[in-house]
N, C-alpha and C. Protein backbone atom coordinates (compact mmCIF):
# COMPACT_ATOMS: atom_id res chain seq x y z
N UNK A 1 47.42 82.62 90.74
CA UNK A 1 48.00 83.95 90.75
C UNK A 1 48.07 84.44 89.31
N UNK A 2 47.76 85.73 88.83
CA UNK A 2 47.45 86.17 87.97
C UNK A 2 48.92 86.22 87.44
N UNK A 3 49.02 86.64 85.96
CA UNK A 3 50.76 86.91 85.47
C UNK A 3 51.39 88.26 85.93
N UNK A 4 50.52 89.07 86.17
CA UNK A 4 50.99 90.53 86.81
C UNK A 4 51.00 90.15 88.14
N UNK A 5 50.32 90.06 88.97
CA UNK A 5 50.57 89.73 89.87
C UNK A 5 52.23 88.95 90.91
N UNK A 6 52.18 88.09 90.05
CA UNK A 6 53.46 87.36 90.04
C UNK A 6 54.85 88.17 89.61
N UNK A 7 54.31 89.14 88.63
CA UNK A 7 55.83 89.92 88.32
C UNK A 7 56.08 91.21 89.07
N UNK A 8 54.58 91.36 89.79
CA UNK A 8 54.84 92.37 90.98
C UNK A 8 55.80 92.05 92.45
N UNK A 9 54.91 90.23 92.56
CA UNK A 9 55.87 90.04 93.72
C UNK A 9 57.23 90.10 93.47
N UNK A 10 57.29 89.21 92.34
CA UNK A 10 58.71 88.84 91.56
C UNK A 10 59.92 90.04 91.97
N UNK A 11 59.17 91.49 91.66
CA UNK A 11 59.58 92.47 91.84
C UNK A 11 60.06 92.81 92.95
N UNK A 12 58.79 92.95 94.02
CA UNK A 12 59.31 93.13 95.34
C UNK A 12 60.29 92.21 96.32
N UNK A 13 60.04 90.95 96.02
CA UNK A 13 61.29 90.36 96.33
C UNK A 13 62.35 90.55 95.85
N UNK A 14 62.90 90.60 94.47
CA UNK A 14 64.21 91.44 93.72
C UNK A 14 64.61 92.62 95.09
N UNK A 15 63.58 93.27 94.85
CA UNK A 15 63.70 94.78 95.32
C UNK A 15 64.25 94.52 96.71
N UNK A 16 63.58 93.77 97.63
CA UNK A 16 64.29 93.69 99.33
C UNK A 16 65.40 92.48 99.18
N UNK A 17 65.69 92.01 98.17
CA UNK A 17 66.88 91.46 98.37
C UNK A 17 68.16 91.90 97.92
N UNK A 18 67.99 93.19 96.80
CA UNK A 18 69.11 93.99 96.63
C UNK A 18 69.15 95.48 97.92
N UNK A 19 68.14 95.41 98.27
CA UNK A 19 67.95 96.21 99.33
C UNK A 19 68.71 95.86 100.95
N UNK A 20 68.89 94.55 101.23
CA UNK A 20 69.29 93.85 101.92
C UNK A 20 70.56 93.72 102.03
N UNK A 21 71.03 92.96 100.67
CA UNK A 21 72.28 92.77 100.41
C UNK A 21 73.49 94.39 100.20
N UNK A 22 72.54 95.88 100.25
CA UNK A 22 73.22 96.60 100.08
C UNK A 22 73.01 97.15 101.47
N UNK A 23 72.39 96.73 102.21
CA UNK A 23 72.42 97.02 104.10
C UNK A 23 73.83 96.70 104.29
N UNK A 24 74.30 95.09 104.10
CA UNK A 24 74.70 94.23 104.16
C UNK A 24 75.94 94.94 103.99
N UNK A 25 76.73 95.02 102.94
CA UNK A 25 77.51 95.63 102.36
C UNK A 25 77.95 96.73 102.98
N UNK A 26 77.06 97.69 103.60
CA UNK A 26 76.70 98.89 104.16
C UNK A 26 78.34 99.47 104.67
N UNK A 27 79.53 98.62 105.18
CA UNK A 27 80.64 99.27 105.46
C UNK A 27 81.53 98.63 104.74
N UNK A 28 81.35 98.63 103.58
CA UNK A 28 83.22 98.11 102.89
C UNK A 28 83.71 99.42 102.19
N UNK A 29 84.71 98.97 102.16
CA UNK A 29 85.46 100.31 102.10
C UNK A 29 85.40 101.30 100.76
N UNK A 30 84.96 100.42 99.80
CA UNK A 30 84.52 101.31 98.62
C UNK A 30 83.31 102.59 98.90
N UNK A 31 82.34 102.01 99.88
CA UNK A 31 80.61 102.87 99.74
C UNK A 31 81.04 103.85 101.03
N UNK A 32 82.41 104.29 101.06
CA UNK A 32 82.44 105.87 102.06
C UNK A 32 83.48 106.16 101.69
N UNK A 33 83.39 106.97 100.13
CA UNK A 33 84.30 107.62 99.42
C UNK A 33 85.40 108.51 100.29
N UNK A 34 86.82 108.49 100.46
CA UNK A 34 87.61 109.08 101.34
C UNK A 34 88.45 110.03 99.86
N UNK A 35 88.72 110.94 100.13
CA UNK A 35 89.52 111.92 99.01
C UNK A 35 90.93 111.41 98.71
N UNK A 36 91.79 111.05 97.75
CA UNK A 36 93.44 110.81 97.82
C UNK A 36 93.70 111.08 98.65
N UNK A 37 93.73 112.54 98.72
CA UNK A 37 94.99 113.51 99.30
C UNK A 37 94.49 112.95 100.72
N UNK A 38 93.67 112.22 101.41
CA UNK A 38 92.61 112.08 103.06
C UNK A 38 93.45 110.45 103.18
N UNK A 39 93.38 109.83 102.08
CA UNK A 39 93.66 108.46 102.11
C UNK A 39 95.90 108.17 102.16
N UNK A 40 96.17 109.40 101.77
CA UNK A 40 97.79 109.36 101.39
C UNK A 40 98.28 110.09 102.88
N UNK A 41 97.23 110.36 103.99
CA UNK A 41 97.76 110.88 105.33
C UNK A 41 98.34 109.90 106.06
N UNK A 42 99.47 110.35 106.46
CA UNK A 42 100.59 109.28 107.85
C UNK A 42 99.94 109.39 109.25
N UNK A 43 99.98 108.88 109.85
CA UNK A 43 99.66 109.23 111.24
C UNK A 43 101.01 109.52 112.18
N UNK A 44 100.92 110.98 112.84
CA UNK A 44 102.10 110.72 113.34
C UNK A 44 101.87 110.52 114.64
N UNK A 45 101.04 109.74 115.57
CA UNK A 45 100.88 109.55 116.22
C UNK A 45 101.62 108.35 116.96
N UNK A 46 102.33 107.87 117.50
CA UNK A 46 102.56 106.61 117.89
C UNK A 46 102.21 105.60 118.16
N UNK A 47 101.88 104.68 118.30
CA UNK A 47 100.88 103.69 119.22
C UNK A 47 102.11 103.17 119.90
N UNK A 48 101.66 103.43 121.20
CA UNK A 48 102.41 103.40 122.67
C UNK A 48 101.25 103.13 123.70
N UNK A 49 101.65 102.21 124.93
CA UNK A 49 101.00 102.07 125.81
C UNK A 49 100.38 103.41 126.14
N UNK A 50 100.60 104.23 126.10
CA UNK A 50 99.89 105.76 126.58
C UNK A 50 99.10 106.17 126.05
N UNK A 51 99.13 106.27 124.44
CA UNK A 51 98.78 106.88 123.57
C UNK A 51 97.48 106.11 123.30
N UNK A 52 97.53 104.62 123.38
CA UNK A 52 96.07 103.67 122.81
C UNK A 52 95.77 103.75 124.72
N UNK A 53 96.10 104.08 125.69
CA UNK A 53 95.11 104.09 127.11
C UNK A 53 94.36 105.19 127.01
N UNK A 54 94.72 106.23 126.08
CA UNK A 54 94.04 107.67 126.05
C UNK A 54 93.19 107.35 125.35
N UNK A 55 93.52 106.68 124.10
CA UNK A 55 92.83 106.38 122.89
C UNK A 55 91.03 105.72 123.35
N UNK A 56 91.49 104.87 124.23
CA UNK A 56 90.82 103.95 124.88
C UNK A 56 89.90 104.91 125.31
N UNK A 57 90.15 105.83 126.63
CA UNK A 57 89.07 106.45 127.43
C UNK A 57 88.46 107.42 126.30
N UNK A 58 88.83 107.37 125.26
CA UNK A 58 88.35 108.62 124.33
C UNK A 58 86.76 107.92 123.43
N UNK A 59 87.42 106.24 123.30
CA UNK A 59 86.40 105.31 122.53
C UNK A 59 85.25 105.04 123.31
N UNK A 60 85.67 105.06 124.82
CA UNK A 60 84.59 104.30 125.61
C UNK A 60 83.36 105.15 125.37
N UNK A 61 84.11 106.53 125.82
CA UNK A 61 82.93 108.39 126.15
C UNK A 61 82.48 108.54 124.42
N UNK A 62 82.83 107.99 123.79
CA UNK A 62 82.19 108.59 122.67
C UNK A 62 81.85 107.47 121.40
N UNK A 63 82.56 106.21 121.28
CA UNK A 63 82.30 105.31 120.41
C UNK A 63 81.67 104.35 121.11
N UNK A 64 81.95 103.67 122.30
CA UNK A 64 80.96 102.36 122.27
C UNK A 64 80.17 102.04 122.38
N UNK A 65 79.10 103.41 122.54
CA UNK A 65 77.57 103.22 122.33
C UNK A 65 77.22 102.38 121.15
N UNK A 66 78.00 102.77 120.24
CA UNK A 66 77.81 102.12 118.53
C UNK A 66 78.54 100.87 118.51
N UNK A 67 79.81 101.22 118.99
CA UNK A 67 81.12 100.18 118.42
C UNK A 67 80.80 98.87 118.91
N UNK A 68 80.61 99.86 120.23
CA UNK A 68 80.84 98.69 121.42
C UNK A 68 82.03 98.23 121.59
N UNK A 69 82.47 97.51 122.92
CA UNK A 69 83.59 97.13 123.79
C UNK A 69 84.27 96.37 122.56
N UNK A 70 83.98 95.67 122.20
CA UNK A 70 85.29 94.91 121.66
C UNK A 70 85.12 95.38 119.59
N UNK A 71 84.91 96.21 119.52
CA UNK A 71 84.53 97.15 118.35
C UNK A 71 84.26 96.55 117.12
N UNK A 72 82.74 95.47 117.75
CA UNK A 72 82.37 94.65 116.71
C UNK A 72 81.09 95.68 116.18
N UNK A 73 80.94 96.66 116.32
CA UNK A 73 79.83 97.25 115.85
C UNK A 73 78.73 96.99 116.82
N UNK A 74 78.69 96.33 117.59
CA UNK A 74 77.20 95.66 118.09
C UNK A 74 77.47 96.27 120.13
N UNK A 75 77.58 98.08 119.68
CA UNK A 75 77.10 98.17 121.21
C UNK A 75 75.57 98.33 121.32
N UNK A 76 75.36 99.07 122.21
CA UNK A 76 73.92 99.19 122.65
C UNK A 76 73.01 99.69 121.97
N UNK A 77 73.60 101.13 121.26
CA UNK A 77 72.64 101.62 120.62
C UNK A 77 72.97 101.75 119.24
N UNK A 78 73.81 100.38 118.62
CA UNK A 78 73.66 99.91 117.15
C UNK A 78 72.14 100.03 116.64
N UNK A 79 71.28 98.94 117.09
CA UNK A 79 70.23 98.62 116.41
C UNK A 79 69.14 99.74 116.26
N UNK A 80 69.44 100.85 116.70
CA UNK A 80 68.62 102.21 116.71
C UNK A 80 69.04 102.60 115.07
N UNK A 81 69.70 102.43 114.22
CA UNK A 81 70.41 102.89 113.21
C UNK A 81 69.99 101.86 112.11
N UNK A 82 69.60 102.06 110.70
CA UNK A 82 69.53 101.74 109.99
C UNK A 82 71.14 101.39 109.35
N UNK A 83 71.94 101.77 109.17
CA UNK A 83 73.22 101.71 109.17
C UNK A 83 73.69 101.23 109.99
N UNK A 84 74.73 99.78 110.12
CA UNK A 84 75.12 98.90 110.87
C UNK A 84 76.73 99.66 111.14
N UNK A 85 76.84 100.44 112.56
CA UNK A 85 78.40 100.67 112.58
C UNK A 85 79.43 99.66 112.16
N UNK A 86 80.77 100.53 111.76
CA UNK A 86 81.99 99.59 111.37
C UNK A 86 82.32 98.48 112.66
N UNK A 87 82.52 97.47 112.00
CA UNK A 87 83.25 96.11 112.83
C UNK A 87 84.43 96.21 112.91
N UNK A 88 85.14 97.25 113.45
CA UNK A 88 86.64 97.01 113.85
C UNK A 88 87.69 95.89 113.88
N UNK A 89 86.93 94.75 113.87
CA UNK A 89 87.78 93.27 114.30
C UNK A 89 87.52 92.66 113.15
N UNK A 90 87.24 93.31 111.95
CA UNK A 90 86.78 92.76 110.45
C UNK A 90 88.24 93.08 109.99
N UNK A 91 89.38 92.04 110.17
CA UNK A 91 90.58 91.84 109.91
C UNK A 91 90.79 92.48 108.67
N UNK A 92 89.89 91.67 107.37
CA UNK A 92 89.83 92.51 105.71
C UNK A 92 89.96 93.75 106.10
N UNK A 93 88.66 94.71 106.18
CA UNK A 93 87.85 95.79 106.21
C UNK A 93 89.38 96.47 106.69
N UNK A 94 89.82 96.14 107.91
CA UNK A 94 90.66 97.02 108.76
C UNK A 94 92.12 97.28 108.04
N UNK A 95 92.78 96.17 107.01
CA UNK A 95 93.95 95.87 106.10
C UNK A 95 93.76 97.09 105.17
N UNK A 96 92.21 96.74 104.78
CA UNK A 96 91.79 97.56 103.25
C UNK A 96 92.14 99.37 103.49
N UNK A 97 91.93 99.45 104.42
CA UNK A 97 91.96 101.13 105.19
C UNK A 97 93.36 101.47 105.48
N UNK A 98 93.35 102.78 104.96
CA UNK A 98 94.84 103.42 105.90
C UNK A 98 94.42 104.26 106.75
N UNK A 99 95.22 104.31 107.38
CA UNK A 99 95.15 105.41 108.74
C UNK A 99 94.46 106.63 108.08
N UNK A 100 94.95 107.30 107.03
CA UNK A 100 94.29 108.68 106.59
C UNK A 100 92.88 108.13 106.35
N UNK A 101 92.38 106.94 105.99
CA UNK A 101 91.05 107.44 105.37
C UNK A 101 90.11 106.59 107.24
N UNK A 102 90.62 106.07 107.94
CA UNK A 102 90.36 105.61 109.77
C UNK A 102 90.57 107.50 109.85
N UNK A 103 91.51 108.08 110.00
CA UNK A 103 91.43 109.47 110.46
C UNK A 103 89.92 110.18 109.71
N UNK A 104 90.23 110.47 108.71
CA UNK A 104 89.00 111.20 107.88
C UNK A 104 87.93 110.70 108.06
N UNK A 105 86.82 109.74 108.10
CA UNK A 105 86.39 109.21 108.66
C UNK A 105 85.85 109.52 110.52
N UNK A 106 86.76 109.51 111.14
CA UNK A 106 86.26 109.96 112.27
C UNK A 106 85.97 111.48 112.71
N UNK A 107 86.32 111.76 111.64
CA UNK A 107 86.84 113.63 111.69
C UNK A 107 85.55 114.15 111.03
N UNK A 108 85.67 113.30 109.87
CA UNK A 108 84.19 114.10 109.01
C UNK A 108 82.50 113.49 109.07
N UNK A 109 82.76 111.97 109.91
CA UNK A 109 81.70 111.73 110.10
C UNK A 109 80.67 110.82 108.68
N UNK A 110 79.67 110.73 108.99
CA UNK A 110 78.75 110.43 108.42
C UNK A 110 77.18 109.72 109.04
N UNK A 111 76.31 110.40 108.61
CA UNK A 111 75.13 109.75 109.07
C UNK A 111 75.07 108.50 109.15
N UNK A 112 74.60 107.95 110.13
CA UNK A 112 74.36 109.06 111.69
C UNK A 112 75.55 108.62 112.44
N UNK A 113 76.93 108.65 112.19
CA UNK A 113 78.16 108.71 113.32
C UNK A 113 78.38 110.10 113.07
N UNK A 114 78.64 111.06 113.80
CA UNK A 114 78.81 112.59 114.06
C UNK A 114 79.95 112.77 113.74
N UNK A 115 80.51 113.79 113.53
CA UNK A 115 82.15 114.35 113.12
C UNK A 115 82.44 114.75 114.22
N UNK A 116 83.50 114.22 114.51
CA UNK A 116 84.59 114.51 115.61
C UNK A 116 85.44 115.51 115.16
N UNK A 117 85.78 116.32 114.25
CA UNK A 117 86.18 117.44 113.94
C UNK A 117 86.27 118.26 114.93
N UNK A 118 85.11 118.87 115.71
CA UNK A 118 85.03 119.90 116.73
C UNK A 118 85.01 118.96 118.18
N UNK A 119 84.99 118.01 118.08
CA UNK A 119 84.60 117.48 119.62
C UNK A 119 85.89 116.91 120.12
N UNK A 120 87.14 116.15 119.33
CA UNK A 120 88.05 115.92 119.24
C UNK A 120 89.31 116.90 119.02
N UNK A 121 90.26 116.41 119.49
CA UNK A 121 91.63 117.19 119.24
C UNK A 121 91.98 116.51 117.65
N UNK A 122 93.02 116.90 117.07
CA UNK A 122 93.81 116.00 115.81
C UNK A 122 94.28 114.82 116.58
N UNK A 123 95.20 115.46 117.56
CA UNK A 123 95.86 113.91 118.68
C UNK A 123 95.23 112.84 119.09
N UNK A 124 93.56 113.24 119.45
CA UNK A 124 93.02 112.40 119.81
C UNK A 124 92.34 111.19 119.00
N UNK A 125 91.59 112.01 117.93
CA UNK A 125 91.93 111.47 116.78
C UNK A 125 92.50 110.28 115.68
N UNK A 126 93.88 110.74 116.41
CA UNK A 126 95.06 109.79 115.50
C UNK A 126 95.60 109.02 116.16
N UNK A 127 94.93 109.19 117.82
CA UNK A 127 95.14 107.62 118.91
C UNK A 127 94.00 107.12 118.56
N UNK A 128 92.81 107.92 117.94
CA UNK A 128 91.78 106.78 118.17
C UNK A 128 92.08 105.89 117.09
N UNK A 129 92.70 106.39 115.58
CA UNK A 129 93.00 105.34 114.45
C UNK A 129 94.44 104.58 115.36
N UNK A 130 94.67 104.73 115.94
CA UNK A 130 95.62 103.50 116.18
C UNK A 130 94.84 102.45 117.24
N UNK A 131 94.18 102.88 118.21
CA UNK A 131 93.57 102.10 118.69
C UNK A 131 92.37 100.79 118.08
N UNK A 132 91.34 102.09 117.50
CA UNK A 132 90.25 100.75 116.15
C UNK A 132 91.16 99.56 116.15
N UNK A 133 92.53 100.04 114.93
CA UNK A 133 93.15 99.16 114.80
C UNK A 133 93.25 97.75 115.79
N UNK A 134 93.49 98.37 117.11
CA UNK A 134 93.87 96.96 117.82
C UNK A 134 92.84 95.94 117.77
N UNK A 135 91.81 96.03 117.17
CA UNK A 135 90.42 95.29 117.39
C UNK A 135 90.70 94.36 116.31
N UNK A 136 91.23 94.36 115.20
CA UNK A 136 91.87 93.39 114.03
C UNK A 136 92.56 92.55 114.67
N UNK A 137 92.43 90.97 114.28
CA UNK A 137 93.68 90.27 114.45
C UNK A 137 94.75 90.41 113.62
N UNK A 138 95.89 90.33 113.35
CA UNK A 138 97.02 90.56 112.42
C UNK A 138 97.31 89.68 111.89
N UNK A 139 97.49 89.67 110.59
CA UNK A 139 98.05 88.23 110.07
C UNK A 139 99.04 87.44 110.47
N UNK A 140 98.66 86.12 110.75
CA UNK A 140 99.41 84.90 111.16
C UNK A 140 99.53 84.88 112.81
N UNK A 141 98.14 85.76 112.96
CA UNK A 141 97.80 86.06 114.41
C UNK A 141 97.81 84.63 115.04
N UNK A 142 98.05 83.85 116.11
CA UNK A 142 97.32 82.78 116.57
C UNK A 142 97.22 82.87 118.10
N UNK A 143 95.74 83.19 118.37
CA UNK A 143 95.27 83.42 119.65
C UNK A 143 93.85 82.61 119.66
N UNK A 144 93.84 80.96 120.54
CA UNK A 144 93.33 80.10 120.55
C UNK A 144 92.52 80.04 119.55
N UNK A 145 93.00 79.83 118.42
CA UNK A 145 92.44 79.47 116.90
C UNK A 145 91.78 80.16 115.91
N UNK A 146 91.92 81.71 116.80
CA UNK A 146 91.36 82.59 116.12
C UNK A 146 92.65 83.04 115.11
N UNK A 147 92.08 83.51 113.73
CA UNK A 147 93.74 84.22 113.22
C UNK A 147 92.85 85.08 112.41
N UNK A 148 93.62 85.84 111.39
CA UNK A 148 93.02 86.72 110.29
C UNK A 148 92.03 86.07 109.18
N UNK A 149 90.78 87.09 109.13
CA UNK A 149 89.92 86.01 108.16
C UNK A 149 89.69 87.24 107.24
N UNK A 150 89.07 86.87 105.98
CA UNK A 150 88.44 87.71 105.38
C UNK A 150 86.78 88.04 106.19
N UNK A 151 86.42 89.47 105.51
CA UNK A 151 85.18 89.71 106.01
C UNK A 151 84.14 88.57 106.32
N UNK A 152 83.65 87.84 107.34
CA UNK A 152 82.61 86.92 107.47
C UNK A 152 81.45 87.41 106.79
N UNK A 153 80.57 85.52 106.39
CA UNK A 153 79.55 86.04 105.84
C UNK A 153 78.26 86.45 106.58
N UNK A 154 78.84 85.99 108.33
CA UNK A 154 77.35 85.78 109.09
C UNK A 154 77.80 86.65 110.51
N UNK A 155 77.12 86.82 111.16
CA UNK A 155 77.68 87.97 112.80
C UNK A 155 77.95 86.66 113.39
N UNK A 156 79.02 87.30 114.49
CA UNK A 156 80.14 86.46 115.44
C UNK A 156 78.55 86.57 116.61
């Protein structure tokens, strides 16, 4: 193999492995800039048996194509997307977030998850950030050996 040659591949491997590793990365909470004033919002929503059953029929009709049922990211029509939807049950990921920037987020969207702005109520909305939530285990969770982890390095 010639010396150019070699610093071409050299290259292209560099190249798909920072390419990869920034797929990878693709939902932590730094790389979907949320505004202060978006991130310092309360939810005044409750989470009440009522409020996450609404929440619920609101995720099924409109998120778990992506989310999917248990809102690991991996419904049906994830793999259509170059962008890997959020893992809801990514205990870290879900700590790192407040409700305002889970609200903003569902409201304003981003390629290719659509803004719920017009398709959604505010209420509905601010059951669906309480609901996501339930997909986290909580710290010092213990439900048959599962408990709170940091972000994994590999899919469940």
């Amino acid at each position: 193999m010639t010396k150019h040659a070699a610093v071409w591949r050299s290259g292209v491997l560099a190249g798909l492995g920072l390419g990869l590793g920034a797929r990878g990365a693709g939902h932590r909470v730094e790389n979907w800039p949320v505004p202060l004033e978006a991130r310092k919002l309360k939810n005044p929503v409750a989470a009440t048996p009522s409020t996450l059953a609404a929440a619920k029929a609101v995720f099924q009709e409109n998120c778990v194509q992506c989310h999917g049922e248990e809102g690991k990211g991996d419904g049906p029509e994830a793999p259509m997307y170059s962008v890997k939807p959020a893992n809801f049950s990514d205990a870290y990921m879900m700590r790192e977030m407040t409700d305002g920037e889970i609200f903003y987020k569902i409201t304003e969207g981003r390629m290719p998850m659509p803004s719920f702005k017009k398709r959604l109520t505010d209420e509905q909305r601010w059951q669906l950030v309480n609901y996501v939530k339930t997909f986290a285990p909580k710290p010092g969770a213990k439900s048959s050996g599962v408990g709170a982890k940091k972000s994994p390095p590999h899919k469940h």
